[in-house]
Protein backbone atom coordinates (compact mmCIF):
# COMPACT_ATOMS: atom_id res chain seq x y z
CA UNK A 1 35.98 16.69 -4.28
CA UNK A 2 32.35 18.14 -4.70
CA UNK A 3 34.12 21.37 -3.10
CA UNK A 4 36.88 21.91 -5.27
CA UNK A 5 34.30 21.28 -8.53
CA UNK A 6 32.14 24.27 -7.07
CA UNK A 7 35.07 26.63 -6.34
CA UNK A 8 36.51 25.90 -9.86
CA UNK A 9 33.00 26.85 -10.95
CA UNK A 10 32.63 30.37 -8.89
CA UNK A 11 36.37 31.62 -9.84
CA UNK A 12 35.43 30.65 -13.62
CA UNK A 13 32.59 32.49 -13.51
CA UNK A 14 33.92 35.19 -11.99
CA UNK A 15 36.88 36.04 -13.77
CA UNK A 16 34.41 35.25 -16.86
CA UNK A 17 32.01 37.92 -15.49
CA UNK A 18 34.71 40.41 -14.93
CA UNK A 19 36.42 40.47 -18.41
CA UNK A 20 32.96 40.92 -20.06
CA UNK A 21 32.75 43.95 -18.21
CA UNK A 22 29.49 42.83 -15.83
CA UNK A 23 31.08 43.38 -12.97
CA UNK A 24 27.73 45.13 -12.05
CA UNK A 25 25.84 41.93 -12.56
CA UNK A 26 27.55 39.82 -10.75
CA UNK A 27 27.21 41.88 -7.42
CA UNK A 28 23.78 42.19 -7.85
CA UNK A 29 23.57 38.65 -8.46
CA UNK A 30 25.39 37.52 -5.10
CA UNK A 31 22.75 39.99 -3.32
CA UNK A 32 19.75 38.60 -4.64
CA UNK A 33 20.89 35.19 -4.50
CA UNK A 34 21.54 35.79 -0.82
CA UNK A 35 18.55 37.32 -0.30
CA UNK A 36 16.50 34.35 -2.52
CA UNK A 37 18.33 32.17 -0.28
CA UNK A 38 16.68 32.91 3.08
CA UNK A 39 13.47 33.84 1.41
CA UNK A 40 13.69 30.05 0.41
CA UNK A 41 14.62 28.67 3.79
CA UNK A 42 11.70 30.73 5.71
CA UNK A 43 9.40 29.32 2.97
CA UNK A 44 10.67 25.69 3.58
CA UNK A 45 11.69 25.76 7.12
CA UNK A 46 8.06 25.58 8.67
CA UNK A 47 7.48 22.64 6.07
CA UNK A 48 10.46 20.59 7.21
CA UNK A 49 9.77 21.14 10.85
CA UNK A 50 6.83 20.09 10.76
CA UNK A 51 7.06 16.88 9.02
CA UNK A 52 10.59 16.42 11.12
CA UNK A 53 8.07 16.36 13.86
CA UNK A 54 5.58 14.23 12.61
CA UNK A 55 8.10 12.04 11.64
CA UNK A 56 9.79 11.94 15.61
CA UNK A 57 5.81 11.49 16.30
CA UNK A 58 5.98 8.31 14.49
CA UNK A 59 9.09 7.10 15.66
CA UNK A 60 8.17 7.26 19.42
CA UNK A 61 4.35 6.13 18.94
CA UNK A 62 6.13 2.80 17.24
CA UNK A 63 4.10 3.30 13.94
CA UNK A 64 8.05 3.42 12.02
CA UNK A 65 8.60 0.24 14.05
CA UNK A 66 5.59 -1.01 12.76
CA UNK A 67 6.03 -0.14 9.21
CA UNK A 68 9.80 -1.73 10.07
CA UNK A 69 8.10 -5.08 10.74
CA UNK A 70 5.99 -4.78 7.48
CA UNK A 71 9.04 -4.23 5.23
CA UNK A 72 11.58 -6.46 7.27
CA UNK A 73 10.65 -9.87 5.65
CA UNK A 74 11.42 -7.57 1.97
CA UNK A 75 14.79 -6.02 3.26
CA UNK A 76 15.95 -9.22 4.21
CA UNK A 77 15.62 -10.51 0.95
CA UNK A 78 17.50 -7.03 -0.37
CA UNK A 79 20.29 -7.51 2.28
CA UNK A 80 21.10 -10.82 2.26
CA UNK A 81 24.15 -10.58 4.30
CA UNK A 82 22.60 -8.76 7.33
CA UNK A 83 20.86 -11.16 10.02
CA UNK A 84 17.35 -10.42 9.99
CA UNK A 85 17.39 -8.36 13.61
CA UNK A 86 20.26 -6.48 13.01
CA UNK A 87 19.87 -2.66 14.11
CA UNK A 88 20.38 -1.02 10.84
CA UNK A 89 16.98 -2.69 9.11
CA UNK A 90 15.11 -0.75 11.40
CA UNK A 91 16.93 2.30 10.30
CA UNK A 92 16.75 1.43 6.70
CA UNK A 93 12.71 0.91 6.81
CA UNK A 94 12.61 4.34 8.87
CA UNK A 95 14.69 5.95 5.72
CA UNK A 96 12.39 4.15 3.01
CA UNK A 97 9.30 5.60 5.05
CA UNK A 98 10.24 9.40 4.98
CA UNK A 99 11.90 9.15 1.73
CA UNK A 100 8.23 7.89 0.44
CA UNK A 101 6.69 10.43 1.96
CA UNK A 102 9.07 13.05 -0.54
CA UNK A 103 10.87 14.21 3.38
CA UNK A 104 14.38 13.91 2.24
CA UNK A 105 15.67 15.71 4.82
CA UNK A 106 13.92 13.91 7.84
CA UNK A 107 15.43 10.52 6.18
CA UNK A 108 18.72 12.08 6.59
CA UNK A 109 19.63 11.19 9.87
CA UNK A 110 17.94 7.48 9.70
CA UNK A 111 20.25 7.16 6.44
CA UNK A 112 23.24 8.02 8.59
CA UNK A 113 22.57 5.56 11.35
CA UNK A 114 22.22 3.07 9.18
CA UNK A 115 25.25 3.50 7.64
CA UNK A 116 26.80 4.30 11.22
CA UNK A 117 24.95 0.41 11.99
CA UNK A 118 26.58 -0.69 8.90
CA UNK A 119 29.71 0.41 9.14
CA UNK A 120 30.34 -1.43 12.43
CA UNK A 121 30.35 -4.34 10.62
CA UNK A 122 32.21 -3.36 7.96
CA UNK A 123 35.81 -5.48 8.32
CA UNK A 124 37.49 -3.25 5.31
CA UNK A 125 36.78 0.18 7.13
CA UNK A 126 37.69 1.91 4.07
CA UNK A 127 35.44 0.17 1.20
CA UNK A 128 31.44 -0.25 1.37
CA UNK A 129 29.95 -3.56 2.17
CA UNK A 130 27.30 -5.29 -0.48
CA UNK A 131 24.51 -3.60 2.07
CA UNK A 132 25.79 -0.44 2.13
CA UNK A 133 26.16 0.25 -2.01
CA UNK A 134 22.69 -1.44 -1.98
CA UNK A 135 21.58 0.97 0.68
CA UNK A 136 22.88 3.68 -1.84
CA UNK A 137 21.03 2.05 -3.95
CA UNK A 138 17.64 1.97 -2.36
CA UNK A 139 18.43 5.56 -1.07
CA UNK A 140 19.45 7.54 -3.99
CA UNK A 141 16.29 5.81 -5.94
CA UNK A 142 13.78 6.17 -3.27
CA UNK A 143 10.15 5.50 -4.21
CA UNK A 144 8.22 8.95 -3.43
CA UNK A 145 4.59 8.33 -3.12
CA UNK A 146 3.74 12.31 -1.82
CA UNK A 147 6.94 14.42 -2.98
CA UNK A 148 6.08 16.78 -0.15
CA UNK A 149 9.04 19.16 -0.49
CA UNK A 150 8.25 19.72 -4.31
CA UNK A 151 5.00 20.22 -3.69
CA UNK A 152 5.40 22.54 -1.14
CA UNK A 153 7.49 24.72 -3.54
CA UNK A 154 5.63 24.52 -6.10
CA UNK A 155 2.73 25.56 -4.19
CA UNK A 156 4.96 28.66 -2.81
CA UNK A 157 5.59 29.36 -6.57
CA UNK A 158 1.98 30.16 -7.69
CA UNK A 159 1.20 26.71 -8.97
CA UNK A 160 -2.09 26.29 -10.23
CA UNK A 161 -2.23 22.53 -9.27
CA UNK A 162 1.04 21.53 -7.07
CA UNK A 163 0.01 18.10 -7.06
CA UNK A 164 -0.49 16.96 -10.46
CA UNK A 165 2.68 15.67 -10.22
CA UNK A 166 2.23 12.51 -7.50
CA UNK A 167 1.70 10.20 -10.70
CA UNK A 168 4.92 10.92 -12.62
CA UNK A 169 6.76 10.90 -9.39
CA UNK A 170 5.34 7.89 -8.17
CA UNK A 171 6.27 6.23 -11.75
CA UNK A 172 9.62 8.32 -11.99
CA UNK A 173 10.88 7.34 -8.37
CA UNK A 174 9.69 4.00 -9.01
CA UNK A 175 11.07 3.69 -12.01
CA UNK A 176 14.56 4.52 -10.86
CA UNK A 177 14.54 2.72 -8.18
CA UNK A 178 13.67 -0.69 -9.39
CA UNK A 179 16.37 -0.63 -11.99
CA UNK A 180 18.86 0.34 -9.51
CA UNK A 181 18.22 -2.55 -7.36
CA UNK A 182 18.27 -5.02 -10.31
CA UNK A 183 21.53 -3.35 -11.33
CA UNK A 184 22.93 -3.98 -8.15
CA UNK A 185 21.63 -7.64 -7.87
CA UNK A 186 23.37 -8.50 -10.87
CA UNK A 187 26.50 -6.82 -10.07
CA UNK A 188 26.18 -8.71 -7.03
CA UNK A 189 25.81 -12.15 -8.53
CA UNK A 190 28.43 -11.44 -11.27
CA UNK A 191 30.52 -10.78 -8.14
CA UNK A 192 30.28 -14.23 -6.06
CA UNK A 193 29.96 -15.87 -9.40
């Protein structure tokens, strides 16, 4: 769906483009947002690497398990209807971990196998469990103590101070994400009554 929204948005702008004669613009806009494009990803690539790696680091040293263990008695009380070893809490914690750390894309693939773990156990393949929408949830609202990736750019950008903004995203993120999860506890309870 999020395809056909962005195709309907390039042919509109487009055809806009060409009947107000700026034909010109527009090709110099697809060149320099190409060229933008990979200047961004050889800014950001090193960044992501690196904390990709310091995050597989983790994971094999046991510290993520360790953190898992930490959080475990919390996301039981959030997931209610997993048992308390299943698979996917250990993925969960490992997504709540790099997501706090601002590494959204080294949370990634710990948010898929979770979802992979939690789909497993899904009985209506095609509708989301309670733990998965709360997943969403807890995902999409993510606490980020050190937004790394903004940071970063911002830093790339000629920032004077790139990290004057931990405290508003601590209190943003945070923010967010508790009234997400008390949304979704009270959907929840309005559900089973």
């Amino acid at each position: 769906m999020v395809t056909y929204i962005w195709v309907f948005f390039v042919i509109v702008g487009s055809f806009f483009t060409i009947f107000t004669g700026n034909v010109e613009a527009l090709n110099n806009e697809i060149l320099k947002g190409g060229a933008d494009g990979l200047k961004l990803l050889s800014e950001m690539l090193p960044l992501l690497v690196l904390w990709t790696g310091i995050m597989q680091v983790a994971e094999d040293s046991k510290i993520l398990e360790l953190f898992s263990n930490l959080v475990r008695p919390f996301l039981c009380k959030l997931f209610p209807s997993l048992p308390k070893n299943h698979p996917a809490l250990g993925y969960i914690a490992s997504n709540i971990c790099a997501n706090a750390l601002g590494l959204g894309s080294a949370a990634t693939p710990f948010g898929l196998k979770a979802m992979e773990c939690l789909q497993e156990d899904n009985p209506c393949k095609d509708t989301a469990t309670e733990a998965m929408i709360t997943f969403l949830v807890l995902n999409t609202g993510g606490v980020t103590i050190v937004p790394t990736t903004v940071i970063a750019l911002r830093l790339m950008h000629g920032s004077a101070n790139p990290s004057e903004i931990i405290i508003t995203s601590i209190l943003a993120t945070l923010c967010s994400n508790v009234s997400g999860l008390i949304y979704d506890y009270f959907k929840r309870r309005k559900k089973h009554g």
